[in-house]
PDB file of N, CA and C in Angstrom:
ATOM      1  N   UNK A   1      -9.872   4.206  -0.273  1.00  0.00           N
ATOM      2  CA  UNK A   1     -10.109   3.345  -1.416  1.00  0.00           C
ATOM      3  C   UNK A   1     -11.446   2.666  -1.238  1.00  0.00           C
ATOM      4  N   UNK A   2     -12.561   2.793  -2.134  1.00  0.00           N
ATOM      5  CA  UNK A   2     -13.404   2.141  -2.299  1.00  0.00           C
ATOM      6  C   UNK A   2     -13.280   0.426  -2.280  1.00  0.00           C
ATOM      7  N   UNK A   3     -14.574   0.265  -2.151  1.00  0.00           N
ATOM      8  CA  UNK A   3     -14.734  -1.348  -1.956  1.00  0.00           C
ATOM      9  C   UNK A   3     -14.273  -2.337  -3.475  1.00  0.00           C
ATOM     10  N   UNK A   4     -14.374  -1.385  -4.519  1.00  0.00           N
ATOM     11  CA  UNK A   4     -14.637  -2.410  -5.558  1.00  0.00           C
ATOM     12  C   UNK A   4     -12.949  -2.544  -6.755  1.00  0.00           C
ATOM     13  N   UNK A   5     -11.828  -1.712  -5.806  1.00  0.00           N
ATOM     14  CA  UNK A   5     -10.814  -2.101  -6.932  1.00  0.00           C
ATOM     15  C   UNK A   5      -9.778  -3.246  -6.136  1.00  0.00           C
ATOM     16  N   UNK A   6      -9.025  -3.846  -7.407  1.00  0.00           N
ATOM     17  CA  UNK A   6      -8.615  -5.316  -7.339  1.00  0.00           C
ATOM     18  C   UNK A   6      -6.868  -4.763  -6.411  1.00  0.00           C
ATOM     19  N   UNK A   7      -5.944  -6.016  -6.138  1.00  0.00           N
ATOM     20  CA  UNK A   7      -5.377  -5.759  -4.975  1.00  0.00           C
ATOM     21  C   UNK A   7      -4.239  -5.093  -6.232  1.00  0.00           C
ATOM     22  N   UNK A   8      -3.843  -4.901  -7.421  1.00  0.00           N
ATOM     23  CA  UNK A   8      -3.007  -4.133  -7.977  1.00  0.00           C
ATOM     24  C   UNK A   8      -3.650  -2.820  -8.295  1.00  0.00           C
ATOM     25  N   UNK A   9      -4.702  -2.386  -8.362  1.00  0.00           N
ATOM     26  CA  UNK A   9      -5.060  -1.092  -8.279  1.00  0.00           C
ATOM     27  C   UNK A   9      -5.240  -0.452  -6.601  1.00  0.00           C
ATOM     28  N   UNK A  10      -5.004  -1.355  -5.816  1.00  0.00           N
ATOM     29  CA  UNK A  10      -4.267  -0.549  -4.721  1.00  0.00           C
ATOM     30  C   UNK A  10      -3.155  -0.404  -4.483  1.00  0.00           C
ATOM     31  N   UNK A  11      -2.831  -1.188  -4.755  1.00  0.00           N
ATOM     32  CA  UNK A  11      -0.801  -0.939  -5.114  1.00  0.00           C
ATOM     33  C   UNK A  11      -0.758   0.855  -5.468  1.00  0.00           C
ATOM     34  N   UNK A  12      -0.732   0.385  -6.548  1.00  0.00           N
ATOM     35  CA  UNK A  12      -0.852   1.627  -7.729  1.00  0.00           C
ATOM     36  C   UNK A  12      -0.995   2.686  -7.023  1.00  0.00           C
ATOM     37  N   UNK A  13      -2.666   2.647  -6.546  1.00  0.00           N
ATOM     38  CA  UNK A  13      -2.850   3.778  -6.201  1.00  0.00           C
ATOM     39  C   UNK A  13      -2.201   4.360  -4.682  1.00  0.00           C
ATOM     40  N   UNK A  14      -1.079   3.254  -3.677  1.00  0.00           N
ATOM     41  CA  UNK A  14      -0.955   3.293  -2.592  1.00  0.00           C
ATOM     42  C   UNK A  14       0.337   4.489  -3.266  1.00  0.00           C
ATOM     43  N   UNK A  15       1.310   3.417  -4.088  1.00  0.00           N
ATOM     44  CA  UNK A  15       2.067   4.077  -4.908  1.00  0.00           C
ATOM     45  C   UNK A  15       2.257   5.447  -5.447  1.00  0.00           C
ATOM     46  N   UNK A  16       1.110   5.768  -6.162  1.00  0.00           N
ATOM     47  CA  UNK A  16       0.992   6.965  -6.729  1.00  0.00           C
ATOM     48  C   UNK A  16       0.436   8.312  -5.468  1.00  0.00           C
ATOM     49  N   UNK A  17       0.300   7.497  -4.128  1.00  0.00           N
ATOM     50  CA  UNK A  17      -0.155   8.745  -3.516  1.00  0.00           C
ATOM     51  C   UNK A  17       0.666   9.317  -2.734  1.00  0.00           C
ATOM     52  N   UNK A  18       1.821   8.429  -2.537  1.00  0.00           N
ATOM     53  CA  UNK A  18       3.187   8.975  -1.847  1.00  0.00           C
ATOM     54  C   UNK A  18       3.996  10.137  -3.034  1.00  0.00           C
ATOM     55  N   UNK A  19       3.974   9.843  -4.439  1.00  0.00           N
ATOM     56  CA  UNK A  19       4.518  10.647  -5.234  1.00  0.00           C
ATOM     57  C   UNK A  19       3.604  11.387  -5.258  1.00  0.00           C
ATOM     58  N   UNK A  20       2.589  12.097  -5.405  1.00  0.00           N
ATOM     59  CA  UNK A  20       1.512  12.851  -5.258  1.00  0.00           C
ATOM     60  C   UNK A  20       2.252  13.767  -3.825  1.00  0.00           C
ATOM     61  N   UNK A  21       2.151  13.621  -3.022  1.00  0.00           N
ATOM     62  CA  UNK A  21       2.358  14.264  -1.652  1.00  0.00           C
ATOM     63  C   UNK A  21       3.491  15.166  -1.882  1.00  0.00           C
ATOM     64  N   UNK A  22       4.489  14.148  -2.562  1.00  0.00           N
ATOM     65  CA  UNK A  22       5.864  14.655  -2.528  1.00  0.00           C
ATOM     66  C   UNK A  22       5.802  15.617  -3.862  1.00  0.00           C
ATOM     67  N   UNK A  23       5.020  15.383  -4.800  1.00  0.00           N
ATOM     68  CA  UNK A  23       4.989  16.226  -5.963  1.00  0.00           C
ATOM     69  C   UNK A  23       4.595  17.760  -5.450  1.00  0.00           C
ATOM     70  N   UNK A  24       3.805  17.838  -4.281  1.00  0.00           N
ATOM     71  CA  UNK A  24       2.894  19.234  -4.221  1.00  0.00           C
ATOM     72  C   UNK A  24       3.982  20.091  -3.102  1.00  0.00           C
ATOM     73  N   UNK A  25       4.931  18.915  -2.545  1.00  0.00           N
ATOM     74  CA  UNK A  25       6.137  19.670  -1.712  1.00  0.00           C
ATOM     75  C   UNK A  25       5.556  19.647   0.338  1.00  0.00           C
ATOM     76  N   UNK A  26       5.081  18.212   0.168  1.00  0.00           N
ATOM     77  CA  UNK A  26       4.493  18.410   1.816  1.00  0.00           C
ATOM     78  C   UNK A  26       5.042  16.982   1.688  1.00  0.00           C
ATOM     79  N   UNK A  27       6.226  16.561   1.133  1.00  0.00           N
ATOM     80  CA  UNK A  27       7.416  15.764   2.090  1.00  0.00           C
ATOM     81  C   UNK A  27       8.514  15.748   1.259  1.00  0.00           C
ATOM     82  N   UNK A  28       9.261  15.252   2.259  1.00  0.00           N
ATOM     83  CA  UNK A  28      10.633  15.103   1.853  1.00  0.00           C
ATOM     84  C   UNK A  28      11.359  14.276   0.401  1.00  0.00           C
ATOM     85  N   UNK A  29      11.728  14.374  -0.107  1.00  0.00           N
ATOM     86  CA  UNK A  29      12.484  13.550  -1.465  1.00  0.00           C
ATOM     87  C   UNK A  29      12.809  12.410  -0.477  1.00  0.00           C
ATOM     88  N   UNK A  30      13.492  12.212   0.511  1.00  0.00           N
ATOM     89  CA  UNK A  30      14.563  11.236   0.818  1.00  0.00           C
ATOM     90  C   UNK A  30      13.546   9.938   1.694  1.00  0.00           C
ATOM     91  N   UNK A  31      12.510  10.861   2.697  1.00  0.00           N
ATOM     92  CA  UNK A  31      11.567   9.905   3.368  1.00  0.00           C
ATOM     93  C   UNK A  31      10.235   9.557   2.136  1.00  0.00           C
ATOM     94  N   UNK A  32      10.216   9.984   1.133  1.00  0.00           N
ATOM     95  CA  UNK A  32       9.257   9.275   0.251  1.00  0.00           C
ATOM     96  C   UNK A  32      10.014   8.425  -0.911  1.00  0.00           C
ATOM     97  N   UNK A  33      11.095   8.436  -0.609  1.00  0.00           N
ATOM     98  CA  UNK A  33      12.185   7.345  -1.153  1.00  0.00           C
ATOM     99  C   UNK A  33      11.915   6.159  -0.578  1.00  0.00           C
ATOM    100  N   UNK A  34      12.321   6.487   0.816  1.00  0.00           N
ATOM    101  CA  UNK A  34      12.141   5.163   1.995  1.00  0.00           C
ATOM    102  C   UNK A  34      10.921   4.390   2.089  1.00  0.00           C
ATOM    103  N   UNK A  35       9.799   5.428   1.806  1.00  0.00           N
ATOM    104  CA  UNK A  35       8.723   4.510   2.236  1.00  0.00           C
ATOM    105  C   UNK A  35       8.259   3.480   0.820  1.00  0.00           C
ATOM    106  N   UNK A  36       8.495   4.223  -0.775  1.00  0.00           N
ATOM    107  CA  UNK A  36       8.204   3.830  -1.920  1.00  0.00           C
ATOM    108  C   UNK A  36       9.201   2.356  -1.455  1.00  0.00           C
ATOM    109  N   UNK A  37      10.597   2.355  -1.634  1.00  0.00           N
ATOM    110  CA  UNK A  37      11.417   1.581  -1.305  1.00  0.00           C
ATOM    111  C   UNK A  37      11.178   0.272  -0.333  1.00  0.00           C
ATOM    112  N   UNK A  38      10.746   0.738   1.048  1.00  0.00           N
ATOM    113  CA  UNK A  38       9.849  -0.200   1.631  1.00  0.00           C
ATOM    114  C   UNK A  38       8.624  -0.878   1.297  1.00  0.00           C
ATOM    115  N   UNK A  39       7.975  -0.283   0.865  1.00  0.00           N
ATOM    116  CA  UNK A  39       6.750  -1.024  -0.440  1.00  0.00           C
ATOM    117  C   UNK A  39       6.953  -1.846  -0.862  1.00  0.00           C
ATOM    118  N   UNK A  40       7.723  -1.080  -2.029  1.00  0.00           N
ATOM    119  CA  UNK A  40       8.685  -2.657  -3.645  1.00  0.00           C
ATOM    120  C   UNK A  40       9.076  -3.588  -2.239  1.00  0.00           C
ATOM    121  N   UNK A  41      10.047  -3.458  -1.629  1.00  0.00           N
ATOM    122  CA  UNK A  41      10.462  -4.483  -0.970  1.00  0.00           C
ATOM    123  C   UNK A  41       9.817  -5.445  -0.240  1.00  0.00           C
ATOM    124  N   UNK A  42       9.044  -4.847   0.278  1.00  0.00           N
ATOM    125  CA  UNK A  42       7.549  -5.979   1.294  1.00  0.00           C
ATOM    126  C   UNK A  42       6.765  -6.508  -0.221  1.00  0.00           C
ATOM    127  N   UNK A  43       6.580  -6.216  -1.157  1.00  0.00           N
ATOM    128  CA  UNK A  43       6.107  -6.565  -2.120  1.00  0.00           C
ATOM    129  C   UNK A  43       7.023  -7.589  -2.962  1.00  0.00           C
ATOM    130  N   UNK A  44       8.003  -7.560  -2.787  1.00  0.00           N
ATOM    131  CA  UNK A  44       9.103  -8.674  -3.710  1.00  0.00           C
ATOM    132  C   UNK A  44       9.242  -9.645  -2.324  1.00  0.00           C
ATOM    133  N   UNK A  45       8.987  -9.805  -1.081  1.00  0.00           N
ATOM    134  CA  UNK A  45       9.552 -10.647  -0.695  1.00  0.00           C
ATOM    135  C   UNK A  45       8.338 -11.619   0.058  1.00  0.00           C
ATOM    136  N   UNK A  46       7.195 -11.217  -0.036  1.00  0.00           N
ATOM    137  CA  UNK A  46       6.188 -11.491   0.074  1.00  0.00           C
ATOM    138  C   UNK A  46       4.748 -11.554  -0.911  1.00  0.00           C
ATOM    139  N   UNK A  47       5.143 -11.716  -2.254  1.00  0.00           N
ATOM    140  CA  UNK A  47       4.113 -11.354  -2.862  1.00  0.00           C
ATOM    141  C   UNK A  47       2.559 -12.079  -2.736  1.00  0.00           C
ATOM    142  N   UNK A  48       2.704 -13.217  -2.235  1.00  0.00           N
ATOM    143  CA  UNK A  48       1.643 -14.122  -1.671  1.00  0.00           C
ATOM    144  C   UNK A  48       0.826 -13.219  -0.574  1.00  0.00           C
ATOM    145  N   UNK A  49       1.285 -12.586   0.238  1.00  0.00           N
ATOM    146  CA  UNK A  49       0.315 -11.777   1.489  1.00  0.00           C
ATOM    147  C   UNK A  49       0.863 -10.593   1.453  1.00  0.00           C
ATOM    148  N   UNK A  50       1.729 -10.060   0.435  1.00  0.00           N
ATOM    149  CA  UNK A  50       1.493  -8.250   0.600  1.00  0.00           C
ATOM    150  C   UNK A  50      -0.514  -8.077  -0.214  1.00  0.00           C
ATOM    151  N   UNK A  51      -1.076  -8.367  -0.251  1.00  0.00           N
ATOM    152  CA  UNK A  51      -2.017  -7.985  -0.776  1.00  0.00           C
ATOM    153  C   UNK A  51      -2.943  -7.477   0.424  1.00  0.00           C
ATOM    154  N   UNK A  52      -2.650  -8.757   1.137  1.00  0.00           N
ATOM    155  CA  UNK A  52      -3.508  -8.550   2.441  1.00  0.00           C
ATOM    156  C   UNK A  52      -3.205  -7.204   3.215  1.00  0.00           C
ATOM    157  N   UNK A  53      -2.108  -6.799   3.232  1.00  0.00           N
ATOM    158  CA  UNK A  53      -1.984  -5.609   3.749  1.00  0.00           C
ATOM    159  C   UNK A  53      -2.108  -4.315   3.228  1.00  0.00           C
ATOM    160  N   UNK A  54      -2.820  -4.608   1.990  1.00  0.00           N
ATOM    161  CA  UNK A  54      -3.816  -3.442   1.364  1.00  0.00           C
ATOM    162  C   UNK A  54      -5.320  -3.266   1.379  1.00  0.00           C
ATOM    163  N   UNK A  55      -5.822  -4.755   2.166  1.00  0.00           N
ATOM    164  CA  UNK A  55      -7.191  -4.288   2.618  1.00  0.00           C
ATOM    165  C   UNK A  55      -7.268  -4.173   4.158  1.00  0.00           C
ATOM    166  N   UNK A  56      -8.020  -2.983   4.232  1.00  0.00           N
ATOM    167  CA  UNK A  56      -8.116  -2.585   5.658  1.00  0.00           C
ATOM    168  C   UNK A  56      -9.384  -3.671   6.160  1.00  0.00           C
ATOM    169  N   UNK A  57      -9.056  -3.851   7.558  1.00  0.00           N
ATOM    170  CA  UNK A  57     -10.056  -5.020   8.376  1.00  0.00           C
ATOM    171  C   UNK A  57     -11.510  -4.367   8.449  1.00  0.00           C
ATOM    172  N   UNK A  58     -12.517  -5.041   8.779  1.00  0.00           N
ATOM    173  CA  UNK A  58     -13.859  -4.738   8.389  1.00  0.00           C
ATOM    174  C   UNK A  58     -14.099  -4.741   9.542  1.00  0.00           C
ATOM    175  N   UNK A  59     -13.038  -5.218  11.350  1.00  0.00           N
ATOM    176  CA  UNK A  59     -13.466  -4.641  12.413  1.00  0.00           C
ATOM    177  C   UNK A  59     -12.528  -4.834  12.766  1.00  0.00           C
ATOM    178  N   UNK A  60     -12.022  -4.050  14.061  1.00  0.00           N
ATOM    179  CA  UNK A  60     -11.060  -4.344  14.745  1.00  0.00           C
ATOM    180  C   UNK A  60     -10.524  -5.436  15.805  1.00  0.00           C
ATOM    181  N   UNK A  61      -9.110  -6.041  15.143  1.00  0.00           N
ATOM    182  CA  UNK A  61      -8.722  -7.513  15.337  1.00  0.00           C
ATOM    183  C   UNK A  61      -9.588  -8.371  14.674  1.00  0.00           C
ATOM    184  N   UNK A  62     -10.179  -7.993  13.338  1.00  0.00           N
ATOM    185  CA  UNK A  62     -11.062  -8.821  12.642  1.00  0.00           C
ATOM    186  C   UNK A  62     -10.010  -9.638  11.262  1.00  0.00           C
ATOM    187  N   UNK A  63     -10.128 -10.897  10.917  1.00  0.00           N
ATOM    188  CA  UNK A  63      -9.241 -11.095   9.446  1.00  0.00           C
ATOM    189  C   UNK A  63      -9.820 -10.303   8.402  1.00  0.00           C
ATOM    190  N   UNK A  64      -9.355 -10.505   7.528  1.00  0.00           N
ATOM    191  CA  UNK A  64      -9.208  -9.735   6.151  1.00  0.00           C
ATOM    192  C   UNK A  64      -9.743 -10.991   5.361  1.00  0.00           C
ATOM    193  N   UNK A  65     -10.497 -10.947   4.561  1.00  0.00           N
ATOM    194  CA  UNK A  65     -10.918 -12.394   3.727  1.00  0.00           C
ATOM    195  C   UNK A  65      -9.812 -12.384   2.657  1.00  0.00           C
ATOM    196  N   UNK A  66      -9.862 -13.508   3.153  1.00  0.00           N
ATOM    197  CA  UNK A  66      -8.422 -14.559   1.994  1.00  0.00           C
ATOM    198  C   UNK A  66      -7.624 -14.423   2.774  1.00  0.00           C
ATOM    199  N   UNK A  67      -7.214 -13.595   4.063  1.00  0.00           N
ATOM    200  CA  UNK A  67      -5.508 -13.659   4.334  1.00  0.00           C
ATOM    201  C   UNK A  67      -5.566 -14.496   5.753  1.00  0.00           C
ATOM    202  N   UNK A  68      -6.203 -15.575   5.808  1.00  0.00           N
ATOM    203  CA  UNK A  68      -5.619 -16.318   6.486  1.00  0.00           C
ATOM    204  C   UNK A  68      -5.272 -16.028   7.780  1.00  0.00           C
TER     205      UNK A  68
END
């Protein structure tokens, strides 16, 4: 993912690339259940800092700006 889309167009697109995978038949129905499933869920129970864990760090053991 490029530098310039907002933290729901990584959702989306984190979203749409697990069904993508599973659409072309290089995974399973049941483990791209689990992981979509795990998503929504880290996303409903955290919606304040699931964002942060859609931008990757700019060094290693470095913060993420905004997440604190």
């Amino acid at each position: 993912m490029g530098s310039g889309g907002d933290m729901e167009h990584v959702f989306y697109t984190r979203l749409l690339n697990d069904l993508a995978i599973y659409g072309i038949g290089l995974a399973r129905r049941d483990r791209t259940l689990a992981r979509l499933q795990a998503m929504l869920d880290q996303r409903a129970t955290q919606p304040a800092t699931f964002a942060c864990t859609l931008v990757p760090r700019k060094a290693p053991g470095g913060k993420r700006p905004g997440c604190g």
